[in-house]
C-alpha atoms as a PDB file:
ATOM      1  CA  UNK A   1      -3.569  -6.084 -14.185  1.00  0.00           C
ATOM      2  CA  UNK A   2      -3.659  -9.466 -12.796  1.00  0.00           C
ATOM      3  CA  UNK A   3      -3.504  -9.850  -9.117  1.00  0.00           C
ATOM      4  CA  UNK A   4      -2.901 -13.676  -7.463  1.00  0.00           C
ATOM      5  CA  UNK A   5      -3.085 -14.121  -3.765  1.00  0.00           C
ATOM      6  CA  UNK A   6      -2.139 -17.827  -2.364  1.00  0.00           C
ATOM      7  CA  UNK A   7      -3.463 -18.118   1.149  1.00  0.00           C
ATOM      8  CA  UNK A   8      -5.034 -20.515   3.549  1.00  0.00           C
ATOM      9  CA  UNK A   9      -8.454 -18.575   3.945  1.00  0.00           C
ATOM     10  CA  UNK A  10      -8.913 -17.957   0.410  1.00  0.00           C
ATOM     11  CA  UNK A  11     -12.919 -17.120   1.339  1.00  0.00           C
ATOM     12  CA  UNK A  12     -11.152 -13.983   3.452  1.00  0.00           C
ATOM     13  CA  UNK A  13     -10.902 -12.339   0.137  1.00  0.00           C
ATOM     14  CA  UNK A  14     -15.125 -12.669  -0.548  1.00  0.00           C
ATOM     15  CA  UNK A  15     -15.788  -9.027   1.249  1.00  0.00           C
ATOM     16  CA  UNK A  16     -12.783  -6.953   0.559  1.00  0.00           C
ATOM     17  CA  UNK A  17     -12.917  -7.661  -2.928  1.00  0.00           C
ATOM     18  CA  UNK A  18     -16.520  -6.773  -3.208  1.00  0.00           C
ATOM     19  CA  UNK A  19     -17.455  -3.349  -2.153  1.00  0.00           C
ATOM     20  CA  UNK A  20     -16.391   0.179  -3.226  1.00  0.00           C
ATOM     21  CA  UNK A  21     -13.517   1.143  -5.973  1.00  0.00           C
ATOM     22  CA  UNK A  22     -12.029  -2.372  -5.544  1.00  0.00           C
ATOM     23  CA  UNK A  23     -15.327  -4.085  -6.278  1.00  0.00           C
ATOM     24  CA  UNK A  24     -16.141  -1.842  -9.237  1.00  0.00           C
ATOM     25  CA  UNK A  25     -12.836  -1.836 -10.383  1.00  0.00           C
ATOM     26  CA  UNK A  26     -12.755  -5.984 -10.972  1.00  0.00           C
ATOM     27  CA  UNK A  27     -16.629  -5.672 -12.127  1.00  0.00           C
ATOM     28  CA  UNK A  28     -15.081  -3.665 -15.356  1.00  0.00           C
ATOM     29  CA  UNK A  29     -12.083  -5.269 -15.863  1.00  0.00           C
ATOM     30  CA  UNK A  30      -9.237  -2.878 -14.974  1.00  0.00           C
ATOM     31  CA  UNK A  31      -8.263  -5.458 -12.790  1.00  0.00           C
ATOM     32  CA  UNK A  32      -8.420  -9.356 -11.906  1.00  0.00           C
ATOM     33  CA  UNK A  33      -7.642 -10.714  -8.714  1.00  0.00           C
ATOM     34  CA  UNK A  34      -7.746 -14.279  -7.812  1.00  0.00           C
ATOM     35  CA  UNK A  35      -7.658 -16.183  -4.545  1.00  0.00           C
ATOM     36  CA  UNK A  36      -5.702 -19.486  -4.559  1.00  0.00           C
ATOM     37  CA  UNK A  37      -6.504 -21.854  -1.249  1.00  0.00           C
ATOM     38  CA  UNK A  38      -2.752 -23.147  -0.607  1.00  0.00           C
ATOM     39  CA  UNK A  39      -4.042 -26.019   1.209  1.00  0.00           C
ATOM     40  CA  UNK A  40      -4.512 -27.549  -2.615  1.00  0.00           C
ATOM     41  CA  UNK A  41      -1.072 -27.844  -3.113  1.00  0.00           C
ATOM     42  CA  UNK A  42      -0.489 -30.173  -0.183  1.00  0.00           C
ATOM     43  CA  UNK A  43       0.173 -33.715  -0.931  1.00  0.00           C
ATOM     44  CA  UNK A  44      -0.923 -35.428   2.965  1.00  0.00           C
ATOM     45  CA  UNK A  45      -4.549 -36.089   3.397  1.00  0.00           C
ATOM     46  CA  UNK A  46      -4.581 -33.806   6.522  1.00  0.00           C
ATOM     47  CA  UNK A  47      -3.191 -30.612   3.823  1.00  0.00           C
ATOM     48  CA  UNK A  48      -0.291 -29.769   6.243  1.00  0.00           C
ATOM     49  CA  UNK A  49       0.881 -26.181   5.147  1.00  0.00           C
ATOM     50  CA  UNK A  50       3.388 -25.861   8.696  1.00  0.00           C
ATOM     51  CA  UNK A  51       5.550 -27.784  10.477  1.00  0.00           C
ATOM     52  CA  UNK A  52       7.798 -26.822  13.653  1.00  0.00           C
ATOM     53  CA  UNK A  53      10.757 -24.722  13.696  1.00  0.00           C
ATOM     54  CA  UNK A  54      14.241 -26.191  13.391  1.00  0.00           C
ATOM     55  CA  UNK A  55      16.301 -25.315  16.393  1.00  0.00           C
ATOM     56  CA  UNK A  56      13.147 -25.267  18.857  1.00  0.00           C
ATOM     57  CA  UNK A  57      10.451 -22.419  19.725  1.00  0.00           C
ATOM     58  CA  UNK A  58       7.431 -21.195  19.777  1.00  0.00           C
ATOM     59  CA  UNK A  59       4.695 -21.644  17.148  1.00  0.00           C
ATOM     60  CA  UNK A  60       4.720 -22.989  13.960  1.00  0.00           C
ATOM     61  CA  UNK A  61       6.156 -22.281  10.265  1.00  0.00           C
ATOM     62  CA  UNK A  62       4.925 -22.165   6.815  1.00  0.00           C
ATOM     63  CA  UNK A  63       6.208 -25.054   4.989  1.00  0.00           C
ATOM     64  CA  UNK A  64       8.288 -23.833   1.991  1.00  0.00           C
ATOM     65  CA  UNK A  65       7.476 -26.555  -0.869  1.00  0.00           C
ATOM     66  CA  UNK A  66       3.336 -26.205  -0.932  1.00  0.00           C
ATOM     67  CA  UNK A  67       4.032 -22.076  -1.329  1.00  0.00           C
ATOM     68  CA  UNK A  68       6.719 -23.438  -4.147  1.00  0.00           C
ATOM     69  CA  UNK A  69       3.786 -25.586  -5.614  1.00  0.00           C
ATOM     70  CA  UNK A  70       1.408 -22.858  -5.753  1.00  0.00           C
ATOM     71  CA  UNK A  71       3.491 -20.185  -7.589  1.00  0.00           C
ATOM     72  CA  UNK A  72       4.738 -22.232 -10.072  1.00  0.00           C
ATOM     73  CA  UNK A  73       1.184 -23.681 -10.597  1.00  0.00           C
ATOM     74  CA  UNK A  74       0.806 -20.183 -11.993  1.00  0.00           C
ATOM     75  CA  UNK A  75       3.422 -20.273 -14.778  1.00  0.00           C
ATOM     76  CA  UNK A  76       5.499 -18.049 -12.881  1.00  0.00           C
ATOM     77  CA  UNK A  77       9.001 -17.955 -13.961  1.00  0.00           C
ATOM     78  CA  UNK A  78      12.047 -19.019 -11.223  1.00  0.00           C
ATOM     79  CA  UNK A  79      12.675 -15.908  -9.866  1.00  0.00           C
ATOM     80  CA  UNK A  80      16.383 -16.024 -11.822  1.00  0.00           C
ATOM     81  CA  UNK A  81      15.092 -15.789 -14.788  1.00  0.00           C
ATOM     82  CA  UNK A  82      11.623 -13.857 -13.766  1.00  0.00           C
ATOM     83  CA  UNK A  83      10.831 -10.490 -15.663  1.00  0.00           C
ATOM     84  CA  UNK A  84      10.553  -8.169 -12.910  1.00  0.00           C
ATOM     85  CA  UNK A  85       9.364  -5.237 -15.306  1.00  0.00           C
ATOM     86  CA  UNK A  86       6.430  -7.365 -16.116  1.00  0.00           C
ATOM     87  CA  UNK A  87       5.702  -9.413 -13.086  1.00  0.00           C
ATOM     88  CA  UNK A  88       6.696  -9.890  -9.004  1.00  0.00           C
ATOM     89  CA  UNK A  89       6.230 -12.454  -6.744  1.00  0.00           C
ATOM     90  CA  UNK A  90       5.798 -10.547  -2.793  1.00  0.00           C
ATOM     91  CA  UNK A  91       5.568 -12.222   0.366  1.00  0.00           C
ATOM     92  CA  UNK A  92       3.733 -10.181   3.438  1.00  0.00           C
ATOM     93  CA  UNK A  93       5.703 -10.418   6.153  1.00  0.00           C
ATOM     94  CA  UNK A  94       6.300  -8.228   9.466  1.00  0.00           C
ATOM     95  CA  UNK A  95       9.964  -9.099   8.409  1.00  0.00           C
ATOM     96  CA  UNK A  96       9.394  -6.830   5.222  1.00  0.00           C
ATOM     97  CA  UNK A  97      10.589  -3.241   3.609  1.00  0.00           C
ATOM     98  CA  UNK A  98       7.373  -0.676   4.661  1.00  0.00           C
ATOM     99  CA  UNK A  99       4.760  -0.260   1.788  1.00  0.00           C
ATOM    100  CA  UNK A 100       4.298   3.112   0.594  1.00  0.00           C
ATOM    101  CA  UNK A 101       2.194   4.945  -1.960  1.00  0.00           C
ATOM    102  CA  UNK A 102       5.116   5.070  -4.196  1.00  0.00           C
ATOM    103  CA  UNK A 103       5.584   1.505  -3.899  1.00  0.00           C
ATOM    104  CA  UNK A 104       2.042   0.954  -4.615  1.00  0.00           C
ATOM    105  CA  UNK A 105       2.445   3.224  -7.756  1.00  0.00           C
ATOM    106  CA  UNK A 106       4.875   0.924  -9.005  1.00  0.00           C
ATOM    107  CA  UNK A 107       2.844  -1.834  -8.867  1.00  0.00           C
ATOM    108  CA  UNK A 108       0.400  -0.571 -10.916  1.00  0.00           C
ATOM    109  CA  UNK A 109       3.225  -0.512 -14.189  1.00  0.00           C
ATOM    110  CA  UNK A 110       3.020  -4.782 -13.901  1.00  0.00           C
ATOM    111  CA  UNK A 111       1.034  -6.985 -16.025  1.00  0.00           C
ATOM    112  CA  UNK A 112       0.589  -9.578 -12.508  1.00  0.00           C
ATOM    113  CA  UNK A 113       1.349  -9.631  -9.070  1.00  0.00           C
ATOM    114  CA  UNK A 114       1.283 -12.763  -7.287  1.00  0.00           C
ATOM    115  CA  UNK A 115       1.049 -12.225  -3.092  1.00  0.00           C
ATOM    116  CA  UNK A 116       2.143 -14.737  -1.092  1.00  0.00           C
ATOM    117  CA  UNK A 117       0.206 -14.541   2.740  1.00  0.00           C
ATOM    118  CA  UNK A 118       2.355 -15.377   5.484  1.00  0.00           C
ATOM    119  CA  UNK A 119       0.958 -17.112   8.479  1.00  0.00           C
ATOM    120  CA  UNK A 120       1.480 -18.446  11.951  1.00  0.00           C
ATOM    121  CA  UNK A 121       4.711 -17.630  13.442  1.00  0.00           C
ATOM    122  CA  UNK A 122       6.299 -16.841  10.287  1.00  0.00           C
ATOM    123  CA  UNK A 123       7.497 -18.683   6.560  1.00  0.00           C
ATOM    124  CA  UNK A 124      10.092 -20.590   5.530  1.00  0.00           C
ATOM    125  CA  UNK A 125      12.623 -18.321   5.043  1.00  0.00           C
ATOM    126  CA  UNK A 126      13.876 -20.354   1.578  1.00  0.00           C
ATOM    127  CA  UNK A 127      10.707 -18.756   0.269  1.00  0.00           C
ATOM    128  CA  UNK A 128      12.110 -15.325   0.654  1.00  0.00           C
ATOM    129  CA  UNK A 129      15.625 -16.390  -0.914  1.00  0.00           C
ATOM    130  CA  UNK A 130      14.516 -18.586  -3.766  1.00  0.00           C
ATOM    131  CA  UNK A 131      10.870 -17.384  -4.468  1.00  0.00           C
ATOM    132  CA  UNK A 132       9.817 -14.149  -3.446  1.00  0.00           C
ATOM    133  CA  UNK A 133      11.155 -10.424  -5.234  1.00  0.00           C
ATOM    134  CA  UNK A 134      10.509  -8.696  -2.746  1.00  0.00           C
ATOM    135  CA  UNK A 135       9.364  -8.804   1.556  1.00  0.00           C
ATOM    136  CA  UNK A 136       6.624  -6.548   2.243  1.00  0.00           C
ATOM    137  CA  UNK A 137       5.201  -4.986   5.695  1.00  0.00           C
ATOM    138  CA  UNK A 138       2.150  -3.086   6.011  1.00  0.00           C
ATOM    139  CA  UNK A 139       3.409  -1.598   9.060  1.00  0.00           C
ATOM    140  CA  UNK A 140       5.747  -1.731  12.338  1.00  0.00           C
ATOM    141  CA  UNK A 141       3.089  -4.475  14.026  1.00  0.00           C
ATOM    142  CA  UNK A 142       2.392  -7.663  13.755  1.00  0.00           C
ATOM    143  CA  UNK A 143      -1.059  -9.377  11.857  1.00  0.00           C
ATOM    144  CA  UNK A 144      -2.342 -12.758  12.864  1.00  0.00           C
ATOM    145  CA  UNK A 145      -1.719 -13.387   8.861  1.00  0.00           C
ATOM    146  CA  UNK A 146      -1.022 -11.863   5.658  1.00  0.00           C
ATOM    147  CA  UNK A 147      -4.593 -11.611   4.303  1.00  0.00           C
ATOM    148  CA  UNK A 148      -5.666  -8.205   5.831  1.00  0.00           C
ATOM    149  CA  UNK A 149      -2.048  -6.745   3.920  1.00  0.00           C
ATOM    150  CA  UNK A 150      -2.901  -8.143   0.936  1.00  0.00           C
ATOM    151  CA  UNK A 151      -6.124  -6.333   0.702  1.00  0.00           C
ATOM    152  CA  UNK A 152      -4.844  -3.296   1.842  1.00  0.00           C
ATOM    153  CA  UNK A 153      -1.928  -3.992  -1.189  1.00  0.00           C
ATOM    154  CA  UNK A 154      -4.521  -4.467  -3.309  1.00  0.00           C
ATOM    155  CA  UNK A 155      -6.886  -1.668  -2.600  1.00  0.00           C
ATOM    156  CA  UNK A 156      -4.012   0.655  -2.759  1.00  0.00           C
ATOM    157  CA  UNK A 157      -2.566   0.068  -6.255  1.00  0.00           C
ATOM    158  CA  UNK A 158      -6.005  -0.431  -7.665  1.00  0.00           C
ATOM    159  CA  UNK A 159      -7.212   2.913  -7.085  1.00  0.00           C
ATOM    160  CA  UNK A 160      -4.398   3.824  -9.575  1.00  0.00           C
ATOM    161  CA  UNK A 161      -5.115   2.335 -12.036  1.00  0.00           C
ATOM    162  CA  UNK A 162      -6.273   4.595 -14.819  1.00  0.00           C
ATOM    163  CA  UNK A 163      -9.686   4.434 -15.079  1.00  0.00           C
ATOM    164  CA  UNK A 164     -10.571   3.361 -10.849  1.00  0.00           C
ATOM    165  CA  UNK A 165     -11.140   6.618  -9.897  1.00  0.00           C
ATOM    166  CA  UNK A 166     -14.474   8.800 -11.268  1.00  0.00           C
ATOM    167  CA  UNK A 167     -11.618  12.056 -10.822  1.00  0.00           C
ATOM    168  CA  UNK A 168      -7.976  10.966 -12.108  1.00  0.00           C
ATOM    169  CA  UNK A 169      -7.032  14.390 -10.090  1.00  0.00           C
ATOM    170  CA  UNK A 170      -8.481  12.371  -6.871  1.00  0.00           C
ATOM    171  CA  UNK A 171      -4.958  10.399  -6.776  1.00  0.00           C
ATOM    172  CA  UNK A 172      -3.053  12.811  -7.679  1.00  0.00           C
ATOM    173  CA  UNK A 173      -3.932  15.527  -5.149  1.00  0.00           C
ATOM    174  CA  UNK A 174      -4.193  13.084  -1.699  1.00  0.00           C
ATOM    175  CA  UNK A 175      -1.954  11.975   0.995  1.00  0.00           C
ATOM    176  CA  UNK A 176       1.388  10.822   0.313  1.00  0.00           C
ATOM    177  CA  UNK A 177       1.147  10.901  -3.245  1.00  0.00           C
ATOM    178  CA  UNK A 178       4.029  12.420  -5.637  1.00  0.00           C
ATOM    179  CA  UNK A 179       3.783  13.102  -9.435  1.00  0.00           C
ATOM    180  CA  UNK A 180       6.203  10.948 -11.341  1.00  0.00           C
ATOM    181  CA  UNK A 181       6.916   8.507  -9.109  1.00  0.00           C
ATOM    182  CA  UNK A 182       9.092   6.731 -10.435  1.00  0.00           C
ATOM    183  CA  UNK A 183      10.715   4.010  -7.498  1.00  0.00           C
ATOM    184  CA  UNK A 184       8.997   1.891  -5.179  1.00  0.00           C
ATOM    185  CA  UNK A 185      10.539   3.159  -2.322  1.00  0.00           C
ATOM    186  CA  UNK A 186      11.118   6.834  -3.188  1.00  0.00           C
ATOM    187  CA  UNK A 187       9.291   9.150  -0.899  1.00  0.00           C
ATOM    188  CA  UNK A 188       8.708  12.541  -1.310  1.00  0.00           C
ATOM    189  CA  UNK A 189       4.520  12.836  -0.760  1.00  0.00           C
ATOM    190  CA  UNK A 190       3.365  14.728   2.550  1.00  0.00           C
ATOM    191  CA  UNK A 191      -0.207  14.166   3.550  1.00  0.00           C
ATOM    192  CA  UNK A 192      -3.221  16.346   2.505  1.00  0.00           C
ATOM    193  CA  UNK A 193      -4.910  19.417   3.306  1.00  0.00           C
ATOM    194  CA  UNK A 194      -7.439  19.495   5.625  1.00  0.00           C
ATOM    195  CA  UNK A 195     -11.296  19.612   3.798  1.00  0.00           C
ATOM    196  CA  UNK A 196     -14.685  20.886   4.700  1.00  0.00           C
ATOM    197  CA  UNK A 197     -18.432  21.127   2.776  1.00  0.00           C
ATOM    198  CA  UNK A 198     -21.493  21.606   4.002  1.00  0.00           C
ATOM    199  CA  UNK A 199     -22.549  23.122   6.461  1.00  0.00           C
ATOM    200  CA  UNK A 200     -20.421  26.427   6.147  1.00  0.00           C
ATOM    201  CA  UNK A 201     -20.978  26.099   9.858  1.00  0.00           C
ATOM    202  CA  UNK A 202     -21.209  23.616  12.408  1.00  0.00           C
ATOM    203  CA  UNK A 203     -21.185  23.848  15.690  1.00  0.00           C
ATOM    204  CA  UNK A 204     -20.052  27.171  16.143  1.00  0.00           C
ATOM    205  CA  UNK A 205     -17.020  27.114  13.690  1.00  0.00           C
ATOM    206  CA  UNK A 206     -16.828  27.703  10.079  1.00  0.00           C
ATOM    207  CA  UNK A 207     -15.243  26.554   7.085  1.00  0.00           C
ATOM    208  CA  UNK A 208     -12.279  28.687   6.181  1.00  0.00           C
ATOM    209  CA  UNK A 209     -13.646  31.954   4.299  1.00  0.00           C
ATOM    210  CA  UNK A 210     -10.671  31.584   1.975  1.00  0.00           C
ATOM    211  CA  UNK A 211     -12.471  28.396   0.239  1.00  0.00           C
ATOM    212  CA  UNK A 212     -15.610  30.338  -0.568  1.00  0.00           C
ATOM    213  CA  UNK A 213     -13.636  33.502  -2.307  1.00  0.00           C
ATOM    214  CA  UNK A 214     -13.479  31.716  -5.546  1.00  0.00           C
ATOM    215  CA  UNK A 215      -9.636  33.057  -5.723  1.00  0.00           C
ATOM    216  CA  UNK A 216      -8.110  29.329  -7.269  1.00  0.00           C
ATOM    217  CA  UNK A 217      -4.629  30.406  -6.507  1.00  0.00           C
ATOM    218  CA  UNK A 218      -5.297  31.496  -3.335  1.00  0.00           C
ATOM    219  CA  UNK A 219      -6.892  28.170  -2.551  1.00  0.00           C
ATOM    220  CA  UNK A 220      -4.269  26.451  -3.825  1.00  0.00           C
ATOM    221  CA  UNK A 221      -1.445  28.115  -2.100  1.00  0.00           C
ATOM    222  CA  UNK A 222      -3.771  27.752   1.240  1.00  0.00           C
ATOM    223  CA  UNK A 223      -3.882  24.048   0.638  1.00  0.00           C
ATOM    224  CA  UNK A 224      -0.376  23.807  -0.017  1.00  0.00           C
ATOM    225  CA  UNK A 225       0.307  25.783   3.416  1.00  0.00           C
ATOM    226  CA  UNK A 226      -2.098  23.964   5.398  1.00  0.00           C
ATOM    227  CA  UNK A 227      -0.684  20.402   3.827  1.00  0.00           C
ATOM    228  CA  UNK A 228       2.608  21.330   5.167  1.00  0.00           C
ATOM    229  CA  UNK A 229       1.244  22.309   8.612  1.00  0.00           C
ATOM    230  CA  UNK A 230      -0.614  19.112   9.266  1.00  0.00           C
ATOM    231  CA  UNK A 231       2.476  16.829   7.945  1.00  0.00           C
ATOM    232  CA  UNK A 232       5.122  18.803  10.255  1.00  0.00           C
ATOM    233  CA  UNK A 233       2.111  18.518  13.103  1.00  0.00           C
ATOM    234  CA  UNK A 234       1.161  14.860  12.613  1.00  0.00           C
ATOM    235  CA  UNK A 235       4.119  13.135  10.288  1.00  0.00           C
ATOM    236  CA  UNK A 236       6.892  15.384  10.587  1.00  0.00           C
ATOM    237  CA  UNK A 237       9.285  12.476   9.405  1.00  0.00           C
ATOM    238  CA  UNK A 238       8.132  12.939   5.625  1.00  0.00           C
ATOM    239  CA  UNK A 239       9.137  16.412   5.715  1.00  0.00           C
ATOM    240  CA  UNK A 240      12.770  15.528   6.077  1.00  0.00           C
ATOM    241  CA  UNK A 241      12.830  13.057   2.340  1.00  0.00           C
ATOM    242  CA  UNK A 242      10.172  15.089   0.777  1.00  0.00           C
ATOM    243  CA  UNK A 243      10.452  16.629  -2.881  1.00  0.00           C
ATOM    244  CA  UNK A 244       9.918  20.456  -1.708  1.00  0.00           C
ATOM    245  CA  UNK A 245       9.858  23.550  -3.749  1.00  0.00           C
ATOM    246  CA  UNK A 246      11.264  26.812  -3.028  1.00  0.00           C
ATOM    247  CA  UNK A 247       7.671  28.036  -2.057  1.00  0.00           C
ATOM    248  CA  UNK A 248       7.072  24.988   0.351  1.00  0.00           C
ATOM    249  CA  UNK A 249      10.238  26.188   2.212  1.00  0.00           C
ATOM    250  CA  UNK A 250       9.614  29.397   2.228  1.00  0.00           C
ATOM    251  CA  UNK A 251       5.996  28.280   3.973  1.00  0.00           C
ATOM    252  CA  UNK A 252       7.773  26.273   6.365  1.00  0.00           C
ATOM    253  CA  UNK A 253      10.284  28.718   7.666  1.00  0.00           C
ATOM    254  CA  UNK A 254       7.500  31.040   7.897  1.00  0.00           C
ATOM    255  CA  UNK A 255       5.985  28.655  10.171  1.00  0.00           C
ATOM    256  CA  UNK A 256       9.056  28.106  12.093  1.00  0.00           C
ATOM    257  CA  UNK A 257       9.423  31.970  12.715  1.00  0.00           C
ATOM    258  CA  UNK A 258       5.563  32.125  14.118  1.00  0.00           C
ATOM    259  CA  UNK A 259       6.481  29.033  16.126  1.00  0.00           C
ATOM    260  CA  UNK A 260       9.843  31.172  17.620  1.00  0.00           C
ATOM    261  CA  UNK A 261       8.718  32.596  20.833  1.00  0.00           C
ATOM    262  CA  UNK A 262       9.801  36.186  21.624  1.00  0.00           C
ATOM    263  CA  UNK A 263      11.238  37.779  24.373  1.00  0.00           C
END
């Protein structure tokens, strides 16, 4: 996978990309991600990448032809004629449709992603008409710009890729995630079950006997149980789109009968 960010603080990009899964993950290939400074694709001496809002207002916009310059610089096609299948052009914006693990999942099937980092009081909105696939928040606040999303976009999908991971099974067993996702902004994942190691006990509490029995169904169904418990506790807004079997509803409504109070 080939992953293109355009952005005024190209250096930004130095730690991020450096450390952990991410940094391994570029040091053997499975993915390349490069940092384009869109102050390049100026053509004023001063490298003016904003200008002031038509109509009046605070703060000051991204200019729409230097973001233009920098995609097409690329060999990106027009987005009319522009294989989405193969590869998207996204713009991080507060503006945009949430991110999600599925979404990030369906990243992962492209050959490039090019991310385009919003600034200042906000971008051209031509770029999200004419250039951009798709808008794209991180979340329901505001950033100072879009660097900090695109790392987050990019540590996400990375960890997918095959290969990222020293346990495949990591991904597939963790918060949010879904087997066979399939659209970018399906839901369906509820978040994980809680985990413990060593000590068996700290500070006066223990680790669940159930994880030392060495029953594997047991453990799994307690995992399940206890995943379902913490998203109705803490998220209970995934529980009403996610993909639930019969024995996840049957857990829940046994839940909701210990929860009844009696008379």
């Amino acid at each position: 996978m080939q992953v293109e960010i355009i952005t005024i603080f190209p250096e930004f990009f130095t730690g991020p990309l450096a450390h952990g899964i991410l940094g391994r993950a570029i040091e053997a290939g499975l993915v390349q991600v490069n940092a384009h400074n869109l102050r390049n694709f100026t053509d004023d001496r001063h490298q003016t990448v904003d200008d002031r809002p038509f109509g009046g207002g605070e703060g000051m916009v991204l200019k729409a032809e230097p973001l233009f310059r920098a995609v097409e610089s690329l060999g990106v096609a027009p987005k009319g004629s522009r294989d989405r299948a193969r590869e998207q052009v996204i713009l991080l914006s507060a503006q945009g449709k949430p991110f999600s693990q599925s979404w990030a999942q369906a990243l992962t099937r492209l050959e490039r992603i090019t991310l385009l980092c919003g600034r200042y009081e906000g971008v051209d909105e031509r770029v999200s008409d004419l250039l951009a696939d798709e808008e794209l928040s991180i979340g329901d606040y505001v950033l100072s710009g879009g660097e900090l999303a695109a790392a987050v976009v990019i540590d996400a999908l990375t960890r997918l890729l095959p290969g990222a991971l020293g346990n495949a099974d990591s991904a597939r067993n963790e918060s949010f995630a879904v087997a066979g996702d399939a659209e970018e902004t399906a839901g369906g994942g509820i978040l994980d079950c809680p985990h413990y190691t060593r000590p068996f006990e700290f500070r006066g509490v223990a680790a669940p006997a159930i994880l030392n029995s060495g029953n594997h169904l047991q453990i799994r169904k307690w995992r399940r149980a206890q995943a379902l418990a913490k998203t109705r506790r803490n998220r209970p807004d995934l529980l009403a789109r996610a993909r639930l079997s019969a024995e996840d509803r049957e857990i829940l409504r046994a839940m909701d009968g210990l929860d009844t109070p009696t008379s």
